[in-house]
C-alpha atoms as a PDB file:
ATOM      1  CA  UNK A   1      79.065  24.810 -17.375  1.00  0.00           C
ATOM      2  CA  UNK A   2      79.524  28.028 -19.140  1.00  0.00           C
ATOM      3  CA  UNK A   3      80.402  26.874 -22.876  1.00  0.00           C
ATOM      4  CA  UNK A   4      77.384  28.467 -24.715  1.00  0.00           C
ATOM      5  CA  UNK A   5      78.496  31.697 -26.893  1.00  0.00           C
ATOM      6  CA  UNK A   6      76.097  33.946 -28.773  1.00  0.00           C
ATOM      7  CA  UNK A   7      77.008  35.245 -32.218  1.00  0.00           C
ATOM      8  CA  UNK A   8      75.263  37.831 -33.835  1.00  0.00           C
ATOM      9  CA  UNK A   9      75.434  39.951 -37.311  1.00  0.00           C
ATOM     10  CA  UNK A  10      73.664  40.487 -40.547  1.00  0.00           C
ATOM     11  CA  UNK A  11      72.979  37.935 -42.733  1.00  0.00           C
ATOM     12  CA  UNK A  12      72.523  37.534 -46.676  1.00  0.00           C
ATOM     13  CA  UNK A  13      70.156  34.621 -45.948  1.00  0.00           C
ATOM     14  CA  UNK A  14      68.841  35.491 -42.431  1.00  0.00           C
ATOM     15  CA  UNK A  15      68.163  31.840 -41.594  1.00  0.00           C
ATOM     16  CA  UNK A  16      71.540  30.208 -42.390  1.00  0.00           C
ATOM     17  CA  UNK A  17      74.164  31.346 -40.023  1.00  0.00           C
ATOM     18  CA  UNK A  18      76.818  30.687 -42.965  1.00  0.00           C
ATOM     19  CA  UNK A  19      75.587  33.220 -44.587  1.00  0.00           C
ATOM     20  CA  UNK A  20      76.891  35.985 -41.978  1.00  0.00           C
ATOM     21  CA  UNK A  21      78.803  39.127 -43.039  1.00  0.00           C
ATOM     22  CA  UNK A  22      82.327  38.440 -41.332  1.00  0.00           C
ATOM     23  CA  UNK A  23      82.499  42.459 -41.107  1.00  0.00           C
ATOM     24  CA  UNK A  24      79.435  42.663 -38.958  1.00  0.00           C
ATOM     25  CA  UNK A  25      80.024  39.295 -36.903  1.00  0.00           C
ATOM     26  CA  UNK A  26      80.372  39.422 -32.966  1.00  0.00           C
ATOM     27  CA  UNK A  27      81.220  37.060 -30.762  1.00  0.00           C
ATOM     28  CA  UNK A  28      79.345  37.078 -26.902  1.00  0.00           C
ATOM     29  CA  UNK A  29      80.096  34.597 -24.124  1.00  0.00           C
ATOM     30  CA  UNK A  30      80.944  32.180 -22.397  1.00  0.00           C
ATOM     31  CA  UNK A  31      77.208  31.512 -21.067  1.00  0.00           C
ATOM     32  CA  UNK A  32      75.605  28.938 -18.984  1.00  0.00           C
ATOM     33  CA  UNK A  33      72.751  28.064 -22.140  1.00  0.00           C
ATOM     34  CA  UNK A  34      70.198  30.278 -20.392  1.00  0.00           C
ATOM     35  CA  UNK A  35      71.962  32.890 -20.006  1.00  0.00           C
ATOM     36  CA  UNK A  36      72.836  33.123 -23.790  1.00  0.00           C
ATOM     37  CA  UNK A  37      69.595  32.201 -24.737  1.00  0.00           C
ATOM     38  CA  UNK A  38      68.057  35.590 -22.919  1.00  0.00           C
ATOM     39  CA  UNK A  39      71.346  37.730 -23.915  1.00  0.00           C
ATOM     40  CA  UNK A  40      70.305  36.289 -27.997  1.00  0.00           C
ATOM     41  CA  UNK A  41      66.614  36.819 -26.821  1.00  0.00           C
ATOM     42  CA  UNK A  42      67.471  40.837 -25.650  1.00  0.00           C
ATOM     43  CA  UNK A  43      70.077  41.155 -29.166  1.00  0.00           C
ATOM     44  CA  UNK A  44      66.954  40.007 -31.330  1.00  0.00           C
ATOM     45  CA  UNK A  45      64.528  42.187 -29.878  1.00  0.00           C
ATOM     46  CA  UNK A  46      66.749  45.265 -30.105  1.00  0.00           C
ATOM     47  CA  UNK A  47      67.448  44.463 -33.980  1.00  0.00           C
ATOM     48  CA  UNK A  48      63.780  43.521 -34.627  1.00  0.00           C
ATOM     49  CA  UNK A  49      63.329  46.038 -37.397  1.00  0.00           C
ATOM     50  CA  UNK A  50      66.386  44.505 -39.191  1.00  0.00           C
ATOM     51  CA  UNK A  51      65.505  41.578 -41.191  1.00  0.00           C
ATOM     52  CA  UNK A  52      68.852  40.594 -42.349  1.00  0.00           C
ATOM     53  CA  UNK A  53      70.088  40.430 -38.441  1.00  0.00           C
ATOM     54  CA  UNK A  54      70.098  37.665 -36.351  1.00  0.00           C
ATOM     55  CA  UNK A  55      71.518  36.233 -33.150  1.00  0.00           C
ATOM     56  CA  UNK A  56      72.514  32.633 -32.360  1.00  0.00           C
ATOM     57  CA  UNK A  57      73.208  30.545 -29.639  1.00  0.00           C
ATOM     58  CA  UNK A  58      76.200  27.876 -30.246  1.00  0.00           C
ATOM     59  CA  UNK A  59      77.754  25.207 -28.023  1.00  0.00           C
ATOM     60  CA  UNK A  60      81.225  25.958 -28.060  1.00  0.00           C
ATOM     61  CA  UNK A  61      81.925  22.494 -29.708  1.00  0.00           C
ATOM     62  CA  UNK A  62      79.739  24.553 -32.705  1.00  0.00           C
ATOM     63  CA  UNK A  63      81.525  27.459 -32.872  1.00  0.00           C
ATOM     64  CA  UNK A  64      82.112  28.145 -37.166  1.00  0.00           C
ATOM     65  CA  UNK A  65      84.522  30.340 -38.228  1.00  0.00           C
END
């Protein structure tokens, strides 16, 4: 079942996904979970450089706001 969505942005505290800049937050899916895993797995490696950037994979029962 496709109900896996990938959010990505930057991040004041790269390893809390609170912490994400609403102005740079984006929104990818629906996924079947390994599909978003390699789509957050390609968005990671193309940001690698940026410290403050992350991508993460959510059930869409997890979804914040």
């Amino acid at each position: 079942m496709k109900n896996f969505y990938v959010i990505e942005g930057t991040h004041k505290d790269p390893n809390e996904i609170e912490t994400i800049l609403k102005e740079t937050k984006k929104k990818y899916g629906p996924f079947e979970e390994n599909e978003a895993n390699q789509f957050a797995k390609g968005l990671i490696q193309k940001n690698i450089d940026d410290f403050y950037h992350r991508a993460w994979v959510l059930k869409s029962n997890n979804l914040t706001k």
